[in-house]
PDB file of N, CA and C in Angstrom:
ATOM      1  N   UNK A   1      94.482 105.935 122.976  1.00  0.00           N
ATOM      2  CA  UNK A   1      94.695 105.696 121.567  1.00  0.00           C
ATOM      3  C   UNK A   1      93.833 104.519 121.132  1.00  0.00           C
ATOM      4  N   UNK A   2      92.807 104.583 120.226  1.00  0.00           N
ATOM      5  CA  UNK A   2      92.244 103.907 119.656  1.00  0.00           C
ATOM      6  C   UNK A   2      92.884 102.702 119.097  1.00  0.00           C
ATOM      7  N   UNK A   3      92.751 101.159 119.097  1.00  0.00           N
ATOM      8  CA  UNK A   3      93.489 100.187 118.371  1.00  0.00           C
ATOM      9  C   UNK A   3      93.514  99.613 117.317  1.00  0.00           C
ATOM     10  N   UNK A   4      94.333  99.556 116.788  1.00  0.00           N
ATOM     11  CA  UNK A   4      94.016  99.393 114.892  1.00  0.00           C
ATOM     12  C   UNK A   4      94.135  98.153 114.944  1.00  0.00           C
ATOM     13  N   UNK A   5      92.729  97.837 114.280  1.00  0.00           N
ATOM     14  CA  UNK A   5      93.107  96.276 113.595  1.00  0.00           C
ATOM     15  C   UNK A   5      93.618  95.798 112.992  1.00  0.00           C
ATOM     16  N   UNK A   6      93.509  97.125 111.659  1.00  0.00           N
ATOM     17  CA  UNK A   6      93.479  96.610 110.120  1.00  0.00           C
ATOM     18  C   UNK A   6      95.042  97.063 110.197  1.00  0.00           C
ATOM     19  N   UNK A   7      95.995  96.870 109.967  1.00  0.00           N
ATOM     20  CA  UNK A   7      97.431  96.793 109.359  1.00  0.00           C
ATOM     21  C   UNK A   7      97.741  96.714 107.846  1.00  0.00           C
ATOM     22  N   UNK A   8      98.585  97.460 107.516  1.00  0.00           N
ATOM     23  CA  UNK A   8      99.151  97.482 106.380  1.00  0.00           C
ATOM     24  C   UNK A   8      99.600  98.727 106.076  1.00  0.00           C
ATOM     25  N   UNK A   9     100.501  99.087 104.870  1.00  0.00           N
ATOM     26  CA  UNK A   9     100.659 100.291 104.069  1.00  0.00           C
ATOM     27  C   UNK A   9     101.190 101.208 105.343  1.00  0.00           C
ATOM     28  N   UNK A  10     101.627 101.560 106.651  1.00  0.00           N
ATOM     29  CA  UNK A  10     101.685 102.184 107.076  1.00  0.00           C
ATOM     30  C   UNK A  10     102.958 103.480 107.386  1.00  0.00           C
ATOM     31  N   UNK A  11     103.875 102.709 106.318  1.00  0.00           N
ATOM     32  CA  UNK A  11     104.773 103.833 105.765  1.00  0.00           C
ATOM     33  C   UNK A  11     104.461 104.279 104.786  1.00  0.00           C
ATOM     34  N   UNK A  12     104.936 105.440 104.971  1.00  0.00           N
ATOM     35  CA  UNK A  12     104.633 106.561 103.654  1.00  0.00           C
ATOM     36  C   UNK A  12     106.083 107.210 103.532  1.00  0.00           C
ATOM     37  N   UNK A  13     106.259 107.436 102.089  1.00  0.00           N
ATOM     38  CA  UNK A  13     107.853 107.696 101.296  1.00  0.00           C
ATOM     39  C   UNK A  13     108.914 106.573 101.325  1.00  0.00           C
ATOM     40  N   UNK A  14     109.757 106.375 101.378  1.00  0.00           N
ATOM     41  CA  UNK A  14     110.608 105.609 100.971  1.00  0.00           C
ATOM     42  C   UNK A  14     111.589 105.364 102.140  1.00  0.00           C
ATOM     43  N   UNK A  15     111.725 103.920 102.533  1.00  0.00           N
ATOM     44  CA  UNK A  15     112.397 103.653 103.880  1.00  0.00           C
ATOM     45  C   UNK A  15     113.263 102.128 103.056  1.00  0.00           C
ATOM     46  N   UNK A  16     114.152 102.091 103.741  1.00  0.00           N
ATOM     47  CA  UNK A  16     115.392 100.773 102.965  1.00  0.00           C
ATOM     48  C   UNK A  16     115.622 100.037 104.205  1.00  0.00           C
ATOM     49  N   UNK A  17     115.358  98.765 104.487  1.00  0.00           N
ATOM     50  CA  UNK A  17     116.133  98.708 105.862  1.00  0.00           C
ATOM     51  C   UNK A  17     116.797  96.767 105.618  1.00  0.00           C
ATOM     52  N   UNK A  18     117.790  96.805 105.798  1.00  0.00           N
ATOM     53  CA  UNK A  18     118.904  95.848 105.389  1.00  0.00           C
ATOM     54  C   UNK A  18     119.597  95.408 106.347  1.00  0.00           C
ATOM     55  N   UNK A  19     120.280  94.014 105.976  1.00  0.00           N
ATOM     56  CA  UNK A  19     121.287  93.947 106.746  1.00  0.00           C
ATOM     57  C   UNK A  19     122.816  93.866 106.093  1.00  0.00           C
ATOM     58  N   UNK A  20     123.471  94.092 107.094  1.00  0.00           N
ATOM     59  CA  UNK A  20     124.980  94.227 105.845  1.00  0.00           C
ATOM     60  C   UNK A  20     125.975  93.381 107.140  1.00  0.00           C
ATOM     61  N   UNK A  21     126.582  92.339 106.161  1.00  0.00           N
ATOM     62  CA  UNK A  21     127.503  91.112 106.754  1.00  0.00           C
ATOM     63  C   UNK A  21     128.932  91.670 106.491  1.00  0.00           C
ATOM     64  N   UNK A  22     129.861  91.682 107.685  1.00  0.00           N
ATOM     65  CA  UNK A  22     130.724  92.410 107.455  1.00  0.00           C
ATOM     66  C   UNK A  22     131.959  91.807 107.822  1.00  0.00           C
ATOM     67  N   UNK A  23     133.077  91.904 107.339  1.00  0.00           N
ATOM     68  CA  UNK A  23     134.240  91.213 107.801  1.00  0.00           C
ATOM     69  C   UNK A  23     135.331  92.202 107.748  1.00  0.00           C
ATOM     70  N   UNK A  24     136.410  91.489 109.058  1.00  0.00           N
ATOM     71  CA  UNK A  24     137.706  92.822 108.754  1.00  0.00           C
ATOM     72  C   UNK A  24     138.619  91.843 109.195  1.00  0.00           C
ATOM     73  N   UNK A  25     140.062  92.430 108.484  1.00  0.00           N
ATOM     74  CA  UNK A  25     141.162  90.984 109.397  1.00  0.00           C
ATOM     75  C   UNK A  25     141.788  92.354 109.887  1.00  0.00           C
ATOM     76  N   UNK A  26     142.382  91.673 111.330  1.00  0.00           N
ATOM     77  CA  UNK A  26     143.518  92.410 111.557  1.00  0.00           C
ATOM     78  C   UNK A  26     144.403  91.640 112.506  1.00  0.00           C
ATOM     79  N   UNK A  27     145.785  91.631 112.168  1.00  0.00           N
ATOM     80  CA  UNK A  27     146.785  91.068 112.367  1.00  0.00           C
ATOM     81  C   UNK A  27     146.865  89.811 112.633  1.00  0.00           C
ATOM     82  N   UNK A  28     145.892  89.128 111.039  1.00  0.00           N
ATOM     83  CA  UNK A  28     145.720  87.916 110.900  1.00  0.00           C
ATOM     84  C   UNK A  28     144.488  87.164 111.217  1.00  0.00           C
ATOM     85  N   UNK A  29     143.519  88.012 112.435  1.00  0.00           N
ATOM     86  CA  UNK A  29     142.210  88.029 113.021  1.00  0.00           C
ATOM     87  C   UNK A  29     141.352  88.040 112.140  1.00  0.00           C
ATOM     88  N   UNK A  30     140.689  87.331 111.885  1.00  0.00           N
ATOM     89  CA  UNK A  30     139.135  87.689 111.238  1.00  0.00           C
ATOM     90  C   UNK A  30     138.240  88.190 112.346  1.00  0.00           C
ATOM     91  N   UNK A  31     137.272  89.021 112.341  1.00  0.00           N
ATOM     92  CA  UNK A  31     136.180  89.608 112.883  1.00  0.00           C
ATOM     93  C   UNK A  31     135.251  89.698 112.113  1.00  0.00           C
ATOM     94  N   UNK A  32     134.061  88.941 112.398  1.00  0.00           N
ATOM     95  CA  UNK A  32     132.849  89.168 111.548  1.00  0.00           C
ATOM     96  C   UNK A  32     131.606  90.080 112.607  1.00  0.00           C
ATOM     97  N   UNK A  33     130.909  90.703 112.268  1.00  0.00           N
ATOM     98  CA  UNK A  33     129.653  91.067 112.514  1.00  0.00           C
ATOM     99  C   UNK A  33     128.445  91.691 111.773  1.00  0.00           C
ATOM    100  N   UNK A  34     127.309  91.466 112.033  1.00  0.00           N
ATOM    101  CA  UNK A  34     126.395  91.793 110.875  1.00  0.00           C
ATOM    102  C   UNK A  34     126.012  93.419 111.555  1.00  0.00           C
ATOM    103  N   UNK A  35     125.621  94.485 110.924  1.00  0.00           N
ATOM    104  CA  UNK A  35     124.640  95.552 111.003  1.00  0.00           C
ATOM    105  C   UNK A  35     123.148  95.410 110.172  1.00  0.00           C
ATOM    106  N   UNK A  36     122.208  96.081 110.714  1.00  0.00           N
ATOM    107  CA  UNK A  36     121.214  96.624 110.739  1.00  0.00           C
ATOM    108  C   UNK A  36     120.748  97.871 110.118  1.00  0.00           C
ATOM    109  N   UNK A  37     120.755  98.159 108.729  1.00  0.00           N
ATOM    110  CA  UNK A  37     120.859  99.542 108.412  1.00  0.00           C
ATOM    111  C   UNK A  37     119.377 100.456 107.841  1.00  0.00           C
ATOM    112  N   UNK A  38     119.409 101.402 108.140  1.00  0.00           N
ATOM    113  CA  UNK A  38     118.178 101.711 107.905  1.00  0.00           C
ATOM    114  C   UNK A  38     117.505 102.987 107.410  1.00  0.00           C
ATOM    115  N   UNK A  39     117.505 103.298 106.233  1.00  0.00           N
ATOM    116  CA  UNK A  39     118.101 104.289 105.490  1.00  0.00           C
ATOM    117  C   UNK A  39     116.158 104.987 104.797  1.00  0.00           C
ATOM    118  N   UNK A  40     116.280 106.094 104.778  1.00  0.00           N
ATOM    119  CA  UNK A  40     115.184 107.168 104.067  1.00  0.00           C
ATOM    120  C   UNK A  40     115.175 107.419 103.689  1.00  0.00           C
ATOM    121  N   UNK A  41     114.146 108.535 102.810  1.00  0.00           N
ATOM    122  CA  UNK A  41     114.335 109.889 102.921  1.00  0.00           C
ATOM    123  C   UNK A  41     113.321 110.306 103.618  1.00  0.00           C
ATOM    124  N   UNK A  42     113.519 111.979 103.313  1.00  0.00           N
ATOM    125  CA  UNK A  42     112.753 112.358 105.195  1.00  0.00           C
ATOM    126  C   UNK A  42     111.121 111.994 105.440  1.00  0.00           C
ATOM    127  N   UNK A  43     110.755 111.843 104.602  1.00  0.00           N
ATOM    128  CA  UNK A  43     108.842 111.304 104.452  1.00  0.00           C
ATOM    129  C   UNK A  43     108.999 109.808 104.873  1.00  0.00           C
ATOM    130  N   UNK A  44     109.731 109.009 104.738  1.00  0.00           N
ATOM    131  CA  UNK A  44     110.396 107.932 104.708  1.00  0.00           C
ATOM    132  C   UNK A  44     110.555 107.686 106.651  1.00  0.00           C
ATOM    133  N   UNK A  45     111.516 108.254 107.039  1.00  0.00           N
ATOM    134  CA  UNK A  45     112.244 108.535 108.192  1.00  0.00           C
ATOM    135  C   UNK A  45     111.034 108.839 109.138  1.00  0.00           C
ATOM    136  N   UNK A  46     110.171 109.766 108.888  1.00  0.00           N
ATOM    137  CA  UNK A  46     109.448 110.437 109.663  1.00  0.00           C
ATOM    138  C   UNK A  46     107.736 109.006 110.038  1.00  0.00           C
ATOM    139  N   UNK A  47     107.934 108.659 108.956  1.00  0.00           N
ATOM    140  CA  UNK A  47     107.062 107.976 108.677  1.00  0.00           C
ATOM    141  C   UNK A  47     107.074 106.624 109.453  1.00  0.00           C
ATOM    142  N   UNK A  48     108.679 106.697 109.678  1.00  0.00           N
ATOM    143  CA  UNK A  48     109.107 104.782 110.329  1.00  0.00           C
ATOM    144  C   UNK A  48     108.964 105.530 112.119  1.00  0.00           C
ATOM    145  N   UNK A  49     109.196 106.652 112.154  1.00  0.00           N
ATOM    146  CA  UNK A  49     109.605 107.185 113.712  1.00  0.00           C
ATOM    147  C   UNK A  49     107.978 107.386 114.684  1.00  0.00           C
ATOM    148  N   UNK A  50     106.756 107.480 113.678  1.00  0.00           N
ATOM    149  CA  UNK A  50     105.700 108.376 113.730  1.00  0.00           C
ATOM    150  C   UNK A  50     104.817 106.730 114.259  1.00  0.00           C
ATOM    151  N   UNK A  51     105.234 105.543 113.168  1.00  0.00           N
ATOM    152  CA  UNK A  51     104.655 104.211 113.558  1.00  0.00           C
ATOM    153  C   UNK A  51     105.286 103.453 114.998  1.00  0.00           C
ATOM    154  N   UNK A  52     106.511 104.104 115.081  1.00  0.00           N
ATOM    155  CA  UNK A  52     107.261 103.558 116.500  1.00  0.00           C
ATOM    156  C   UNK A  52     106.915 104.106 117.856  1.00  0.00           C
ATOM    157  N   UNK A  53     106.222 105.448 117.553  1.00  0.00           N
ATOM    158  CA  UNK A  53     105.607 106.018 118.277  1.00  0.00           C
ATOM    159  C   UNK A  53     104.221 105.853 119.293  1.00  0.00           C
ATOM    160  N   UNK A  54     103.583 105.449 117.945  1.00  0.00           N
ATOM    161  CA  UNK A  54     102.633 104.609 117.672  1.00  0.00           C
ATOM    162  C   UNK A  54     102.509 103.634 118.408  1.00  0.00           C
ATOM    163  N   UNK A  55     103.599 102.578 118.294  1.00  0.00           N
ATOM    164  CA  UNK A  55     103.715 100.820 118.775  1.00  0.00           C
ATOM    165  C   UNK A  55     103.621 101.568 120.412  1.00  0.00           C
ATOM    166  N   UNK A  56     104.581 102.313 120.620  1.00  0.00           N
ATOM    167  CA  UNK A  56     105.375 102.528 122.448  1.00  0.00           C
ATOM    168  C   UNK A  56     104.420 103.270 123.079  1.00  0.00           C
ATOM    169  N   UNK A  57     103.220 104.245 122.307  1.00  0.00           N
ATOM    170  CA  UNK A  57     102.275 104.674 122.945  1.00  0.00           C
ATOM    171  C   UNK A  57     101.278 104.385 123.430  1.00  0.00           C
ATOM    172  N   UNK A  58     100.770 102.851 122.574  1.00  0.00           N
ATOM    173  CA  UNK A  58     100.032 102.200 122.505  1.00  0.00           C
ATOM    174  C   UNK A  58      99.738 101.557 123.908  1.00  0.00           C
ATOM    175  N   UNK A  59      98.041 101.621 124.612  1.00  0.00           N
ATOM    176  CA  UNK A  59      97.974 101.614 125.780  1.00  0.00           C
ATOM    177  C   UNK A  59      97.391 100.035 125.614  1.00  0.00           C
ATOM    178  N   UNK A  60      98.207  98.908 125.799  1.00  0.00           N
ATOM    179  CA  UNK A  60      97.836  97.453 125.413  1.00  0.00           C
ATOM    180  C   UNK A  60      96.769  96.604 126.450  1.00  0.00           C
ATOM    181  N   UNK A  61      96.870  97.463 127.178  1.00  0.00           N
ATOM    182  CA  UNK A  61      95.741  96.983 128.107  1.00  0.00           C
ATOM    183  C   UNK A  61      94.360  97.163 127.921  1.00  0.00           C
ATOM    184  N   UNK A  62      94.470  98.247 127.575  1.00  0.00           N
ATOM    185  CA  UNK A  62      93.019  98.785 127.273  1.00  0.00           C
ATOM    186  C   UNK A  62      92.374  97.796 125.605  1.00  0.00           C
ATOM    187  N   UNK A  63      93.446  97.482 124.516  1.00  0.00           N
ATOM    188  CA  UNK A  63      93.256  96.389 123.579  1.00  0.00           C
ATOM    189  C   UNK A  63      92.279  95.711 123.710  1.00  0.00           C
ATOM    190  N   UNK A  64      91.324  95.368 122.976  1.00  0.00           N
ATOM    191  CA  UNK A  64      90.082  94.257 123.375  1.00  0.00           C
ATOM    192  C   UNK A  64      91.138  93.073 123.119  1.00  0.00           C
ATOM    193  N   UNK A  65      90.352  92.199 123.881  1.00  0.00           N
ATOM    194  CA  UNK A  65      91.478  90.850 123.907  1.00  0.00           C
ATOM    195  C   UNK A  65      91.219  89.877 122.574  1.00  0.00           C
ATOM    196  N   UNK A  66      89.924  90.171 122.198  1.00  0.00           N
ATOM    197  CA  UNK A  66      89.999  89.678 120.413  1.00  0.00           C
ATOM    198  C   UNK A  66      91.135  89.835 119.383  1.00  0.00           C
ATOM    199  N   UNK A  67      91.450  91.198 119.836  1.00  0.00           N
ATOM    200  CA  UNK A  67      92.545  91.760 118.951  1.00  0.00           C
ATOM    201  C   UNK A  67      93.334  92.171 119.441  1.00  0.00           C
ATOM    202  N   UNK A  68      94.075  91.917 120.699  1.00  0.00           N
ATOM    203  CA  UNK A  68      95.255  91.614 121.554  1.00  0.00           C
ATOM    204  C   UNK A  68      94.971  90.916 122.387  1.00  0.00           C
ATOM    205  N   UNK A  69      95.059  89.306 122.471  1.00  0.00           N
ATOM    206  CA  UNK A  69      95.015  88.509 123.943  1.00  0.00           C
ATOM    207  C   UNK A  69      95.986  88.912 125.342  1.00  0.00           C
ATOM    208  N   UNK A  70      95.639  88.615 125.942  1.00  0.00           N
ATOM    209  CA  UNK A  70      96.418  88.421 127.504  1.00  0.00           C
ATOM    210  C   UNK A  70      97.925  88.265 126.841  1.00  0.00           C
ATOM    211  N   UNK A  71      99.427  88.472 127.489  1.00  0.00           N
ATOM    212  CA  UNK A  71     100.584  87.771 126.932  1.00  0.00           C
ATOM    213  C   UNK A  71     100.503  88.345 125.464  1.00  0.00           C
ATOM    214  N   UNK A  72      99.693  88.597 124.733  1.00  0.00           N
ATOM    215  CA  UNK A  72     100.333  89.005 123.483  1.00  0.00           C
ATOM    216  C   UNK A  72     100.613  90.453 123.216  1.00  0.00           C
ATOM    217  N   UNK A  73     101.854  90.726 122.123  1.00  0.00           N
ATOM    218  CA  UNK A  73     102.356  91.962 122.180  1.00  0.00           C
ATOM    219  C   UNK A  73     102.006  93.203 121.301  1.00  0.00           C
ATOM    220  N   UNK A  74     101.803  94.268 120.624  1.00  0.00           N
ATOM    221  CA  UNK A  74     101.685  94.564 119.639  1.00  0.00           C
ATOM    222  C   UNK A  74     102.750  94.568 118.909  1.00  0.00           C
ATOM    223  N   UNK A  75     102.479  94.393 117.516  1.00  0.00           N
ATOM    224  CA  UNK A  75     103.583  94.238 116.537  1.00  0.00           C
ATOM    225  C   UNK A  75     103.148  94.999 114.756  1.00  0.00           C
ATOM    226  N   UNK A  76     104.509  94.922 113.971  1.00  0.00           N
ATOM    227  CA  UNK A  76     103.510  95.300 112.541  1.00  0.00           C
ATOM    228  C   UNK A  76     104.899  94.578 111.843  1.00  0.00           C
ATOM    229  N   UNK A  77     104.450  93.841 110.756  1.00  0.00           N
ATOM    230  CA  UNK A  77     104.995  93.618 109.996  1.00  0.00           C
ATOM    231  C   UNK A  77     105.543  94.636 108.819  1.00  0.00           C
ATOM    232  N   UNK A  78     106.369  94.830 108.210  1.00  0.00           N
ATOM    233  CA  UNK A  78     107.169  96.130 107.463  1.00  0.00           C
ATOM    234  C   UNK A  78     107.488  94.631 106.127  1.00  0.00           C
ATOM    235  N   UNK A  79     107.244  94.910 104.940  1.00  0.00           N
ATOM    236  CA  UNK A  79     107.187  93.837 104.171  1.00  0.00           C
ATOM    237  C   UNK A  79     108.024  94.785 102.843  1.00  0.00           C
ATOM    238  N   UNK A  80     108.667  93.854 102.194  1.00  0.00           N
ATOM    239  CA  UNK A  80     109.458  94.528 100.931  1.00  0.00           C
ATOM    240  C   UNK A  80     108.663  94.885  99.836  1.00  0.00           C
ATOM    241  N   UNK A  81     108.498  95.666  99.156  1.00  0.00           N
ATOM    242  CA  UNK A  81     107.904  96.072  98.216  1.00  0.00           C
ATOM    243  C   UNK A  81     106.596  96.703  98.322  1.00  0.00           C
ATOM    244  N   UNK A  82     106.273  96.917  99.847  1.00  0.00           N
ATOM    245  CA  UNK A  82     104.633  97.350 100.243  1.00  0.00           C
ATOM    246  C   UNK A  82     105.015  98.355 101.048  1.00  0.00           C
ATOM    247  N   UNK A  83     105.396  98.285 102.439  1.00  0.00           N
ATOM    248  CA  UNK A  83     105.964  99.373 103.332  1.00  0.00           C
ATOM    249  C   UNK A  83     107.215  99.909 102.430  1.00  0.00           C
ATOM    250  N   UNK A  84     108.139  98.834 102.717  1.00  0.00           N
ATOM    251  CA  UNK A  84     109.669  99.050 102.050  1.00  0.00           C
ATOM    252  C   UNK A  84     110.034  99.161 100.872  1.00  0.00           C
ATOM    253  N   UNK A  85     111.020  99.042 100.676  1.00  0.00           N
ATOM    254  CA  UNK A  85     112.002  99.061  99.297  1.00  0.00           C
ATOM    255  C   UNK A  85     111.838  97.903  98.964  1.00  0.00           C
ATOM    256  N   UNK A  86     111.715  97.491  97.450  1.00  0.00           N
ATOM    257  CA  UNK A  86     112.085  96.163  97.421  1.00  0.00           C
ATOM    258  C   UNK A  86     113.318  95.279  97.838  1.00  0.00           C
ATOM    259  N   UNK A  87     114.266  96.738  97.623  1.00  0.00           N
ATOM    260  CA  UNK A  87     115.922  95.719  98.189  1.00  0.00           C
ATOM    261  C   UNK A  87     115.655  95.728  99.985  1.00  0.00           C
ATOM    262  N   UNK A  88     114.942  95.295 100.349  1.00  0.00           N
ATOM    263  CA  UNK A  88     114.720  95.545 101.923  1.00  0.00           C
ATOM    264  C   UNK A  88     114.259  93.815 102.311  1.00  0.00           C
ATOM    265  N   UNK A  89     114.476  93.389 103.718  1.00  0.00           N
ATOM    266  CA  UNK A  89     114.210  92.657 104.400  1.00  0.00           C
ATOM    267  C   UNK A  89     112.692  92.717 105.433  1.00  0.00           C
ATOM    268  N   UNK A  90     112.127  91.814 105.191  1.00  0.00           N
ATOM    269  CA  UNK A  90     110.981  91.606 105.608  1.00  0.00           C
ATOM    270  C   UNK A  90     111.697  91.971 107.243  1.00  0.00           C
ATOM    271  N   UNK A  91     110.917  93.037 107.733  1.00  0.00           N
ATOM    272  CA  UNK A  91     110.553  93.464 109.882  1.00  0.00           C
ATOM    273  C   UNK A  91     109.875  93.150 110.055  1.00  0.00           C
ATOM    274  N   UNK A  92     110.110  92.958 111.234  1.00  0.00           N
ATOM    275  CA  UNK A  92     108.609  93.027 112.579  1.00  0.00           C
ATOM    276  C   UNK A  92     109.191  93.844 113.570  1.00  0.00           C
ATOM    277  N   UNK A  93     108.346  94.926 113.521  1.00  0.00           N
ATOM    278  CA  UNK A  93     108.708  96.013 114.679  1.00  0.00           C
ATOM    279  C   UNK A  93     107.342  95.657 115.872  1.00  0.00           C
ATOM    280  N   UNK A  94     107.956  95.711 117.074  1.00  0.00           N
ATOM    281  CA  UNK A  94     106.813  95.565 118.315  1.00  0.00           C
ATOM    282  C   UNK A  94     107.362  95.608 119.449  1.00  0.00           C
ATOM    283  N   UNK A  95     106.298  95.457 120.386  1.00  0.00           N
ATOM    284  CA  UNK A  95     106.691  95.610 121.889  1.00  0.00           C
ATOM    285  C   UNK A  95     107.167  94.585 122.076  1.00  0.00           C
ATOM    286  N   UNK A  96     107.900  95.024 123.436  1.00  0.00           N
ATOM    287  CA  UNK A  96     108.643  93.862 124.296  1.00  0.00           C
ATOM    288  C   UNK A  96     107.950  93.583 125.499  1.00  0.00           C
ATOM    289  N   UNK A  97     107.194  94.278 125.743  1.00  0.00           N
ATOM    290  CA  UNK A  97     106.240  94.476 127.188  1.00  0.00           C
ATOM    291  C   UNK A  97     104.812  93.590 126.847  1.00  0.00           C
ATOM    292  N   UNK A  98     104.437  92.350 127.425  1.00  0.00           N
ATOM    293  CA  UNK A  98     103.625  91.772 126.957  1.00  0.00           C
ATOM    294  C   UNK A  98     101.850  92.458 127.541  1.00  0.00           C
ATOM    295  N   UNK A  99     101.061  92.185 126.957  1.00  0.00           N
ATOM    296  CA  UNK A  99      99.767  93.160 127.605  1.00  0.00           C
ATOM    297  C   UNK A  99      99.447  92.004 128.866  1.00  0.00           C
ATOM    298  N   UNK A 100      98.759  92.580 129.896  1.00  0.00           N
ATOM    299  CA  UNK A 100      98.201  91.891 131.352  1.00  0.00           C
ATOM    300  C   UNK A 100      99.833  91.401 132.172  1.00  0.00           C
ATOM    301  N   UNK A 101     100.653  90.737 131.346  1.00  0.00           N
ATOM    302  CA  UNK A 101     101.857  91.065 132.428  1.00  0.00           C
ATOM    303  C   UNK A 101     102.753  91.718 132.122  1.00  0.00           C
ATOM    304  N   UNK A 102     103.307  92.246 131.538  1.00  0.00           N
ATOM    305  CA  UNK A 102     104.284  93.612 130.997  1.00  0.00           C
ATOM    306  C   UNK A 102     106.046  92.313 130.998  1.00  0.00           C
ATOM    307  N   UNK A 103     105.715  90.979 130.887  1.00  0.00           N
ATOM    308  CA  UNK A 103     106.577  90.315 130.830  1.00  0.00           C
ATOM    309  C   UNK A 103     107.398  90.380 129.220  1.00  0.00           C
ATOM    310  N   UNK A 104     108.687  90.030 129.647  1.00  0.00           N
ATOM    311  CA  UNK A 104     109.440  90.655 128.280  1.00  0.00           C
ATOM    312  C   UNK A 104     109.352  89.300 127.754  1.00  0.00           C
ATOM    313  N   UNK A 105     109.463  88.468 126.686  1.00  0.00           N
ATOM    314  CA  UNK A 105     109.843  86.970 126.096  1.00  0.00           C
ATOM    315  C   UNK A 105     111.290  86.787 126.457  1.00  0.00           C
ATOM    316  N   UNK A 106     111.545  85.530 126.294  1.00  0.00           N
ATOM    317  CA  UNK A 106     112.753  84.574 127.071  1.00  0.00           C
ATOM    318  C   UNK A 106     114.038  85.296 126.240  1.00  0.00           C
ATOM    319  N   UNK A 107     113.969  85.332 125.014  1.00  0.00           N
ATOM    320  CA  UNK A 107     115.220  85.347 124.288  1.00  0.00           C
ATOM    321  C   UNK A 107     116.081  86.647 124.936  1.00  0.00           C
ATOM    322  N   UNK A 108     115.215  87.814 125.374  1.00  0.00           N
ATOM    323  CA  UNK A 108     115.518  89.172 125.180  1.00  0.00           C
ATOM    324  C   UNK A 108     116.676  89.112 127.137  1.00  0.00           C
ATOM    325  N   UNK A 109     117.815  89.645 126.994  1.00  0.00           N
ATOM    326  CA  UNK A 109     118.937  89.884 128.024  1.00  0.00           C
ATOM    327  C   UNK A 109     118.764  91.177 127.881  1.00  0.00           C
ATOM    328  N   UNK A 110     119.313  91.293 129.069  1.00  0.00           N
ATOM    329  CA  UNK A 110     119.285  93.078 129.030  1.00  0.00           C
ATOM    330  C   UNK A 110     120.720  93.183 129.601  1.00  0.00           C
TER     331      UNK A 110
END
């Protein structure tokens, strides 16, 4: 797979993706947790599944290192009002597998 430099615009139709803060009591308990929601329609849907495809197929080694160094990952920014919806939250969708060591970053537990 050839490596794209140039980024941008790379959804096509209409994709929403949010977060929703949520609370419930029960038997006096509060429970909070946030979701992740991520809503289409099918040009939309097909369009977010087709770029994820994209990211995980992506052979990062082969990357010139100008435009992927050693340790760095591929990624794409998903921005409100350009990819997304405007009611949407700025993403970054990307690998976890870094290129030359396939090392994951610190934060990520499995």
């Amino acid at each position: 797979m050839k490596y794209k430099q140039l980024k941008g615009n790379e959804i096509e139709g209409k994709l929403d993706i949010y977060i929703s803060h949520n609370e419930d009591e029960h038997d006096g308990k509060i429970t909070k947790w946030d979701e992740i929601l991520i809503h289409g329609n099918p040009e939309g849907l097909k369009s977010f599944a087709k770029l994820l495809i994209e990211i995980a197929e992506l052979n990062q080694e082969k990357a010139e290192d100008k435009y992927l160094p050693i340790g760095g990952r591929e990624y794409y920014h998903l921005r409100p009002g350009i990819e997304l919806s405007n009611s949407s939250i700025e993403v970054i969708v990307g690998r976890l597998d870094a290129k030359g060591t396939g090392e994951f970053y610190d934060r990520y537990k499995s």
